[in-house]
PDB file of N, CA and C in Angstrom:
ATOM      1  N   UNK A   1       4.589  38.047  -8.669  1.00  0.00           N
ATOM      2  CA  UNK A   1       4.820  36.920  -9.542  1.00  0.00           C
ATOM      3  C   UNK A   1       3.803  35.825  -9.182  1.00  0.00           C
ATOM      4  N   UNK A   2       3.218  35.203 -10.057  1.00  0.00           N
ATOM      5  CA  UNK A   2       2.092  34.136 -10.274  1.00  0.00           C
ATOM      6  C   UNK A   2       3.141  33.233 -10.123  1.00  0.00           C
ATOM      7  N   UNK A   3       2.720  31.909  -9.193  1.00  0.00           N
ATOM      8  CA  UNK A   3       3.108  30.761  -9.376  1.00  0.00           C
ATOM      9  C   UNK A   3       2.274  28.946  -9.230  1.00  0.00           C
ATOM     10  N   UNK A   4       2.514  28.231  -9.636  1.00  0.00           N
ATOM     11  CA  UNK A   4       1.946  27.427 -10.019  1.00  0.00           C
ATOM     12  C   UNK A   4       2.844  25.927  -8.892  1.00  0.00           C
ATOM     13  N   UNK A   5       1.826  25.330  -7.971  1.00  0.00           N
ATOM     14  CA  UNK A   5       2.420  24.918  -6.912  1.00  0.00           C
ATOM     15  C   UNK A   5       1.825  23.209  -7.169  1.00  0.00           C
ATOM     16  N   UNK A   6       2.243  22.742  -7.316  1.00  0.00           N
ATOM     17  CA  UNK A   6       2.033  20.843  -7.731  1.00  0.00           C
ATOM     18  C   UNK A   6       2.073  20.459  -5.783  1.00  0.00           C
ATOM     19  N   UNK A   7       1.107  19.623  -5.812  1.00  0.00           N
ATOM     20  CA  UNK A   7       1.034  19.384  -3.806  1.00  0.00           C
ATOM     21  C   UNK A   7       0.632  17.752  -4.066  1.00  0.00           C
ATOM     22  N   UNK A   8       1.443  17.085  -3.277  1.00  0.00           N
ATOM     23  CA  UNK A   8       1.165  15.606  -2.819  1.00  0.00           C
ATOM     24  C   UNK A   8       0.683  15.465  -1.303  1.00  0.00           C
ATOM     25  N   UNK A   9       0.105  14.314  -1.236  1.00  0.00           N
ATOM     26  CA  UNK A   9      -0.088  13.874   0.164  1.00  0.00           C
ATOM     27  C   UNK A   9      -0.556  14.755   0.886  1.00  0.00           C
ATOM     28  N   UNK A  10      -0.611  15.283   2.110  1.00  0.00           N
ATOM     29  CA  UNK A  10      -1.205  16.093   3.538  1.00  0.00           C
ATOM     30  C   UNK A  10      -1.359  17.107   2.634  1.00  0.00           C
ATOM     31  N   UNK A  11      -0.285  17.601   1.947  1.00  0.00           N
ATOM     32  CA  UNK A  11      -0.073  19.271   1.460  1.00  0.00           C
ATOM     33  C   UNK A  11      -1.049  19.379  -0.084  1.00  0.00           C
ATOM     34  N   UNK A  12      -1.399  18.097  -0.124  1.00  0.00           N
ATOM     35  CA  UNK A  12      -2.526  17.924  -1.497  1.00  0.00           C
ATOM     36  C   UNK A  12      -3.696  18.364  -0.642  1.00  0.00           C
ATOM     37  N   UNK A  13      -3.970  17.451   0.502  1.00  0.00           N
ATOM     38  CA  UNK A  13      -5.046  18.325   1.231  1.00  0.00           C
ATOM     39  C   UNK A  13      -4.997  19.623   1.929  1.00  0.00           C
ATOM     40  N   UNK A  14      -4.031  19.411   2.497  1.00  0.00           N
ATOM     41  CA  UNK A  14      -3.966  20.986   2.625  1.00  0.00           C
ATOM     42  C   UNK A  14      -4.462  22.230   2.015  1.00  0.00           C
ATOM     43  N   UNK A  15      -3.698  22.034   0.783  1.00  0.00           N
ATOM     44  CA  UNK A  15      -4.148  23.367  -0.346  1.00  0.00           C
ATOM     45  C   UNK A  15      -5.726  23.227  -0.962  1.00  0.00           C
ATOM     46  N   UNK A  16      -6.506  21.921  -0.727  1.00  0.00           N
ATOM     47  CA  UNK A  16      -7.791  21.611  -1.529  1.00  0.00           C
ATOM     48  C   UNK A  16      -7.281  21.146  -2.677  1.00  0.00           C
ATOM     49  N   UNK A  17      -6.650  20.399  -3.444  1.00  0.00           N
ATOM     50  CA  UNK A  17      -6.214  19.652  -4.524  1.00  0.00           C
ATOM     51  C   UNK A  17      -4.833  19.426  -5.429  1.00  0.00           C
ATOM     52  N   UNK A  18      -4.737  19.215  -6.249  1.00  0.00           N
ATOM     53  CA  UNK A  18      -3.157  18.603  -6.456  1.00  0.00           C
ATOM     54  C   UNK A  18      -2.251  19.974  -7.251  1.00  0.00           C
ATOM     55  N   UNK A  19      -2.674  20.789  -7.072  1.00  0.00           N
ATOM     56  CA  UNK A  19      -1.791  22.137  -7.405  1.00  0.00           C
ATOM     57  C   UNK A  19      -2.928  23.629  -6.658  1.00  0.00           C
ATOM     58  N   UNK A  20      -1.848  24.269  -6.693  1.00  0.00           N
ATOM     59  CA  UNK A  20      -2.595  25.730  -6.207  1.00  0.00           C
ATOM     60  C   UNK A  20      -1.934  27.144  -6.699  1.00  0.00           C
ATOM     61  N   UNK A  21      -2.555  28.131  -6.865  1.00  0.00           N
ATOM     62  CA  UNK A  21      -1.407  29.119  -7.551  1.00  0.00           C
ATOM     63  C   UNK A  21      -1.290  30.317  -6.858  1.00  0.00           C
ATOM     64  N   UNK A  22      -0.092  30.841  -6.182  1.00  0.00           N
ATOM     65  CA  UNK A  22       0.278  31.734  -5.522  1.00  0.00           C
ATOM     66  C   UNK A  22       0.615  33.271  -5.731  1.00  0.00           C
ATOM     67  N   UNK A  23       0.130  34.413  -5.467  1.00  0.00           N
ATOM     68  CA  UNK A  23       0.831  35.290  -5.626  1.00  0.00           C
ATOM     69  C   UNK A  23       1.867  35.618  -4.858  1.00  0.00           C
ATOM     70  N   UNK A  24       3.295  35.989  -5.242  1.00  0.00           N
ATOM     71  CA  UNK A  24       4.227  36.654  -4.091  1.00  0.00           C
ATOM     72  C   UNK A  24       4.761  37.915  -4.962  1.00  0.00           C
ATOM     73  N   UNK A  25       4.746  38.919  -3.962  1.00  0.00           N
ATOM     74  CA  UNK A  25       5.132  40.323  -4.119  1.00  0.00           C
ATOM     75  C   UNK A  25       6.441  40.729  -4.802  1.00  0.00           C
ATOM     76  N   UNK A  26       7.106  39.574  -4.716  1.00  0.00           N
ATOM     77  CA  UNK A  26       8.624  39.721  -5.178  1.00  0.00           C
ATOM     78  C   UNK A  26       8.632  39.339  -6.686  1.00  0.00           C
ATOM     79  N   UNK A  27       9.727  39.656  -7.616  1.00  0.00           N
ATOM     80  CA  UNK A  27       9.659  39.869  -8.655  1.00  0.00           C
ATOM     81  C   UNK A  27      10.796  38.428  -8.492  1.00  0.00           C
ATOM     82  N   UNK A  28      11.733  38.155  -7.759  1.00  0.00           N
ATOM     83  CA  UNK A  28      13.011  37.195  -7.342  1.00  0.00           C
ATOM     84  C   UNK A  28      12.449  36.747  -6.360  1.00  0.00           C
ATOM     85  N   UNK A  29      11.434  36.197  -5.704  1.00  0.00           N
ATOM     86  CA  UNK A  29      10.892  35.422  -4.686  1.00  0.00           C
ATOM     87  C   UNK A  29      12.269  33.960  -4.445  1.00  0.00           C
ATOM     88  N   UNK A  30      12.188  33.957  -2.967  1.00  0.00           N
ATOM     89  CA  UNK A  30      12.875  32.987  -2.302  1.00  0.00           C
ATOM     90  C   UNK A  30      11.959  31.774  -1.860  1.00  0.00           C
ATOM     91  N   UNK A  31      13.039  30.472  -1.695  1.00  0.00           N
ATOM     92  CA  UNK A  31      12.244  29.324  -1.368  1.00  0.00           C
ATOM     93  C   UNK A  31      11.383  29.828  -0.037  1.00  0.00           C
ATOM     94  N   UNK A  32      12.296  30.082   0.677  1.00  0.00           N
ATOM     95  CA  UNK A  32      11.766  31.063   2.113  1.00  0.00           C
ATOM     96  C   UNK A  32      10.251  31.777   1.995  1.00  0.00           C
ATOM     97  N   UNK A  33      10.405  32.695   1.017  1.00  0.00           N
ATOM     98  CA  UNK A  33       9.395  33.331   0.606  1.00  0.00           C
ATOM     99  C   UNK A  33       8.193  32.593   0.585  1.00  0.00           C
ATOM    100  N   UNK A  34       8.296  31.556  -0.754  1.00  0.00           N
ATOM    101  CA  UNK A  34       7.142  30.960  -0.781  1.00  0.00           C
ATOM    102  C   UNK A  34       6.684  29.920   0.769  1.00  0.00           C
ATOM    103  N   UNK A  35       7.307  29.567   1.426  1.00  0.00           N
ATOM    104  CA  UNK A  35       7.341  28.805   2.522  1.00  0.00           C
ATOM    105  C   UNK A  35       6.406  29.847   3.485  1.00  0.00           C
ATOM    106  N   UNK A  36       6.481  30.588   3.533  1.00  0.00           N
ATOM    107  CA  UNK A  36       6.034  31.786   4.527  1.00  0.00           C
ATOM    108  C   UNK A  36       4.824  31.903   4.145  1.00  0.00           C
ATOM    109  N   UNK A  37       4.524  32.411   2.478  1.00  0.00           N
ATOM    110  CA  UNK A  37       3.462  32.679   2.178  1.00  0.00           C
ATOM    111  C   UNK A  37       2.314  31.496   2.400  1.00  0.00           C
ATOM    112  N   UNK A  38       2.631  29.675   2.070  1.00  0.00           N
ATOM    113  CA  UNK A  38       2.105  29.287   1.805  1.00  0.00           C
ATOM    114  C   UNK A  38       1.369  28.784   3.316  1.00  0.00           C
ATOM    115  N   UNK A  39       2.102  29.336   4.524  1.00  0.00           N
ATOM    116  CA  UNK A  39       2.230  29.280   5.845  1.00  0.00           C
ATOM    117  C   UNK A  39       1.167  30.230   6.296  1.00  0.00           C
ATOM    118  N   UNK A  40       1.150  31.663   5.427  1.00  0.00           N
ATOM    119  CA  UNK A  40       0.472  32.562   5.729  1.00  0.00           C
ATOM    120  C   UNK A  40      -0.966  32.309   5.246  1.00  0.00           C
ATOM    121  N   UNK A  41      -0.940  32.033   4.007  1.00  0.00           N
ATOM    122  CA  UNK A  41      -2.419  31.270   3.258  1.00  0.00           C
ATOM    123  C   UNK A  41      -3.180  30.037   4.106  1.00  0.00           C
ATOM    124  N   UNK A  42      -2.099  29.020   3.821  1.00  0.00           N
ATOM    125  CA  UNK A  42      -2.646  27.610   4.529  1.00  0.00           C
ATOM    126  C   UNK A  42      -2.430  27.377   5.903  1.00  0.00           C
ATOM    127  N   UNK A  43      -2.750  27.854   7.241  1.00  0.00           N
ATOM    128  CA  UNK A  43      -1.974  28.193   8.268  1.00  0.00           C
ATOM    129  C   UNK A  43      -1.857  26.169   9.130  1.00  0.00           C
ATOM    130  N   UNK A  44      -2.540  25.663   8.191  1.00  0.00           N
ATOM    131  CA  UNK A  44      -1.825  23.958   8.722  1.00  0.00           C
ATOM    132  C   UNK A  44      -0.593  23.171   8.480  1.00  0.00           C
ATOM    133  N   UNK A  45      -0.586  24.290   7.791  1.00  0.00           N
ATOM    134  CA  UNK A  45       1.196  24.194   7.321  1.00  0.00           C
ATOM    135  C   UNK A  45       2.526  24.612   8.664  1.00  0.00           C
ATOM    136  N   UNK A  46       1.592  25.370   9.498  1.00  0.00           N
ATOM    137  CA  UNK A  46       2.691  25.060  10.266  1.00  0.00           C
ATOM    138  C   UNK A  46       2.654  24.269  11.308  1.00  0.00           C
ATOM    139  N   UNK A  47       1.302  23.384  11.152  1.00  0.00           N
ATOM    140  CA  UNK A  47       1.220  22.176  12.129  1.00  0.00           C
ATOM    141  C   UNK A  47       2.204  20.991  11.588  1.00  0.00           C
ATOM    142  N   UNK A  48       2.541  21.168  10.460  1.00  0.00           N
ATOM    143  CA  UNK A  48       3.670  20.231  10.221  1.00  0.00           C
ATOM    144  C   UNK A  48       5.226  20.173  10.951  1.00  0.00           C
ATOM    145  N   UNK A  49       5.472  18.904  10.790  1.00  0.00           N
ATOM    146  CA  UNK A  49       6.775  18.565  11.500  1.00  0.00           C
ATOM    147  C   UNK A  49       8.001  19.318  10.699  1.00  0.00           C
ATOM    148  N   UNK A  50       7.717  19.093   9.467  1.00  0.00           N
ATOM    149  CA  UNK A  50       8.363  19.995   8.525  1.00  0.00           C
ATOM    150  C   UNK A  50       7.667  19.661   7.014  1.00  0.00           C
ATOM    151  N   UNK A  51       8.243  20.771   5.878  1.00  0.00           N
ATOM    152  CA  UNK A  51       8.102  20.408   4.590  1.00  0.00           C
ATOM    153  C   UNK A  51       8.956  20.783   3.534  1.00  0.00           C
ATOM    154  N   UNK A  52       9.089  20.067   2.450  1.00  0.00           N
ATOM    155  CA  UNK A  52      10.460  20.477   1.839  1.00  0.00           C
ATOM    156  C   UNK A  52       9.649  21.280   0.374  1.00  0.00           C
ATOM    157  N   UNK A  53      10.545  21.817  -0.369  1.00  0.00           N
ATOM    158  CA  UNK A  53      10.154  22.243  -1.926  1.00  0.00           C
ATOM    159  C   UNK A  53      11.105  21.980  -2.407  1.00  0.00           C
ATOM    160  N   UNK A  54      10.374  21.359  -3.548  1.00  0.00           N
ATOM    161  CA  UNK A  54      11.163  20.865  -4.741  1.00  0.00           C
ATOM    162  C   UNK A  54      11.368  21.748  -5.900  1.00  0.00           C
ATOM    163  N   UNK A  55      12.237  21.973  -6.804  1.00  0.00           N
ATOM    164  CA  UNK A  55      12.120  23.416  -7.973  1.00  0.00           C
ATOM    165  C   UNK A  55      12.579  22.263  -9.115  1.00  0.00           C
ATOM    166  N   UNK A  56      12.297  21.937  -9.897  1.00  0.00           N
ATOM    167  CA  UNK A  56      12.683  21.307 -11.223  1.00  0.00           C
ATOM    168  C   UNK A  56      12.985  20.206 -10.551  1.00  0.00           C
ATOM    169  N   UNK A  57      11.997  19.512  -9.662  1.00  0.00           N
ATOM    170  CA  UNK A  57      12.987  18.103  -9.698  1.00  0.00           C
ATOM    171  C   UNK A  57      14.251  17.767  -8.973  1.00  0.00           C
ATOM    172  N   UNK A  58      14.391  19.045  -7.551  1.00  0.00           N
ATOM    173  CA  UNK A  58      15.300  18.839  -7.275  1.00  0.00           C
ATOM    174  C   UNK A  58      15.092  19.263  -5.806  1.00  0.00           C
ATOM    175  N   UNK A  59      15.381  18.879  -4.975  1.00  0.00           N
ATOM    176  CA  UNK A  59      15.110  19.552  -3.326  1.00  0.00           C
ATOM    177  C   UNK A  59      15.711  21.193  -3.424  1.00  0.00           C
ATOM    178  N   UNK A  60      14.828  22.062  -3.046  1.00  0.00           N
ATOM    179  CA  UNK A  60      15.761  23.569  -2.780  1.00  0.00           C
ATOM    180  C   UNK A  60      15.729  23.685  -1.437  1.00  0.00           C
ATOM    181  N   UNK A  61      16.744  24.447  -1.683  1.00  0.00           N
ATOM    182  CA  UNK A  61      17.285  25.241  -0.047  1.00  0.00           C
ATOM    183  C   UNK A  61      16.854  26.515  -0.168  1.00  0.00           C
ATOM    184  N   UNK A  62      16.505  26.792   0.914  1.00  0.00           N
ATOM    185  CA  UNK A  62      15.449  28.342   1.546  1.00  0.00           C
ATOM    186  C   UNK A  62      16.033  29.609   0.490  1.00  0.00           C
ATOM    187  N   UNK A  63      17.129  29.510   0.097  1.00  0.00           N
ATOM    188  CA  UNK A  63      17.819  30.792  -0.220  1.00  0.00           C
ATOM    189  C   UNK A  63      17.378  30.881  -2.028  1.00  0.00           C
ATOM    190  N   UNK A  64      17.678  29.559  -2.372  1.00  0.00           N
ATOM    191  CA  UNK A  64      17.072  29.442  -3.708  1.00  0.00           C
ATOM    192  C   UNK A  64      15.974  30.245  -4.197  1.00  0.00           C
ATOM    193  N   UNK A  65      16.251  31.109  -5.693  1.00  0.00           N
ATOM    194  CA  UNK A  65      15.394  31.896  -6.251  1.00  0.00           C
ATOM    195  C   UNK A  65      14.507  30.754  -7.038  1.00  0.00           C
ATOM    196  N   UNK A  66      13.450  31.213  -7.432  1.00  0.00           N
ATOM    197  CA  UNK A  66      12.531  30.853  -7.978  1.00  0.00           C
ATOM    198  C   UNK A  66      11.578  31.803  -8.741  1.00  0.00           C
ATOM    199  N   UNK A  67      11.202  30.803 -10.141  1.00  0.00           N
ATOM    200  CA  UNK A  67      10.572  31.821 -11.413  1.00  0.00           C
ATOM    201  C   UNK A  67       9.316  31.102 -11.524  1.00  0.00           C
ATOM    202  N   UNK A  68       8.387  31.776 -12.173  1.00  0.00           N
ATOM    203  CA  UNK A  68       7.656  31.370 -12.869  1.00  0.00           C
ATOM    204  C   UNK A  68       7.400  30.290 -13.617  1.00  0.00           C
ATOM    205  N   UNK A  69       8.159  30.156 -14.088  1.00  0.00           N
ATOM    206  CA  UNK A  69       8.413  28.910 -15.395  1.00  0.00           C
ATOM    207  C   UNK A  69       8.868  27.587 -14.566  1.00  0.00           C
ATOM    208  N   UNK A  70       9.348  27.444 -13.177  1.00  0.00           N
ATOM    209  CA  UNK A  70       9.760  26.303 -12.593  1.00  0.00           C
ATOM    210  C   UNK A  70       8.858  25.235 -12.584  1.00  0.00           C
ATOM    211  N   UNK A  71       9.089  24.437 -12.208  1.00  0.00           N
ATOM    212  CA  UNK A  71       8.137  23.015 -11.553  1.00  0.00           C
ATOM    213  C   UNK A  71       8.646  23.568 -10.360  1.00  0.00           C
ATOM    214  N   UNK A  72       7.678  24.030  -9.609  1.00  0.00           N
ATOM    215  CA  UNK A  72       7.473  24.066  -7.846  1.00  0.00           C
ATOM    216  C   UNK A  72       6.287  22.762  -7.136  1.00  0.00           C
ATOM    217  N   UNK A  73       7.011  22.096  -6.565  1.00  0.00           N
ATOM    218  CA  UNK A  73       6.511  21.027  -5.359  1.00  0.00           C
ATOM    219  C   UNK A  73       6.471  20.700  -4.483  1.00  0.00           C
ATOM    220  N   UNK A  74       5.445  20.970  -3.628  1.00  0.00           N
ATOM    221  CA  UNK A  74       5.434  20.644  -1.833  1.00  0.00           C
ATOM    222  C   UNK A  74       5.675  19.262  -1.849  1.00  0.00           C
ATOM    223  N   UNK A  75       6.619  18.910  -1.005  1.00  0.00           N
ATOM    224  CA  UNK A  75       6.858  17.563  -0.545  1.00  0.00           C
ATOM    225  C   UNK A  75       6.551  17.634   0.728  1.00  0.00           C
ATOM    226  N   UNK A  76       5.591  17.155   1.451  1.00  0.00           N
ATOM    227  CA  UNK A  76       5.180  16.373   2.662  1.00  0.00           C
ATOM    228  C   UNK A  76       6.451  15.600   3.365  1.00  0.00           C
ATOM    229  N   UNK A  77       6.217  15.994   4.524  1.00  0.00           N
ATOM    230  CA  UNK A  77       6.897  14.520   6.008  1.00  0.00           C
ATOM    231  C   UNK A  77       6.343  13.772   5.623  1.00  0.00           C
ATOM    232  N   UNK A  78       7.742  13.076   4.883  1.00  0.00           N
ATOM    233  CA  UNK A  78       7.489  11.186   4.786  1.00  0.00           C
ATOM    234  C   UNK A  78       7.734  10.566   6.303  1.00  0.00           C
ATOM    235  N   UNK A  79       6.742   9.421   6.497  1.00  0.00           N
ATOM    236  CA  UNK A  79       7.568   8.534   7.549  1.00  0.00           C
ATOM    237  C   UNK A  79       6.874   7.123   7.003  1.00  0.00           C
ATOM    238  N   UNK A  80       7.549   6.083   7.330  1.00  0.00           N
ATOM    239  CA  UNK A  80       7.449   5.005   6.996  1.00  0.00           C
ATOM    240  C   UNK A  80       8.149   4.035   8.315  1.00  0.00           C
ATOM    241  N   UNK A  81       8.110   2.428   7.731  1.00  0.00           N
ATOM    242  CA  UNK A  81       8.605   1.509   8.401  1.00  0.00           C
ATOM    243  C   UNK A  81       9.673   0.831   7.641  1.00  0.00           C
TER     244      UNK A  81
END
């Protein structure tokens, strides 16, 4: 499954610009999944403290399936004052 990955902040640099598009082997790919892969591709990804994905606008949890057709978004470690 082709997917289409929207990236802010660190994870904008990370990937080289503000989206990137992934293949994963799974036909029902997991948040997990893509987390791994994008770990396996971009390996500064696991110099992070952490990172979240977003699916439509909404924080997912690791177990969450994911399609094609979603809005998928790396959200970066915020820190602030």
């Amino acid at each position: 499954m082709n997917l289409k990955i929207l990236a802010f902040g660190i994870a904008k640099d990370i990937v080289g610009g503000k989206s990137v598009e992934l293949e994963l082997n799974s036909d029902s790919p997991t948040v997990q999944e893509l987390k791994e892969k994008l770990a396996a591709d971009f390996p500064t990804f696991k110099d992070l403290r952490s990172f979240a994905i977003a699916v439509n606008e909404e924080y997912a949890r690791n177990e969450q399936k994911i399609t094609a057709s979603d809005e998928i978004v790396i959200i970066p470690p915020v820190s602030g004052g």
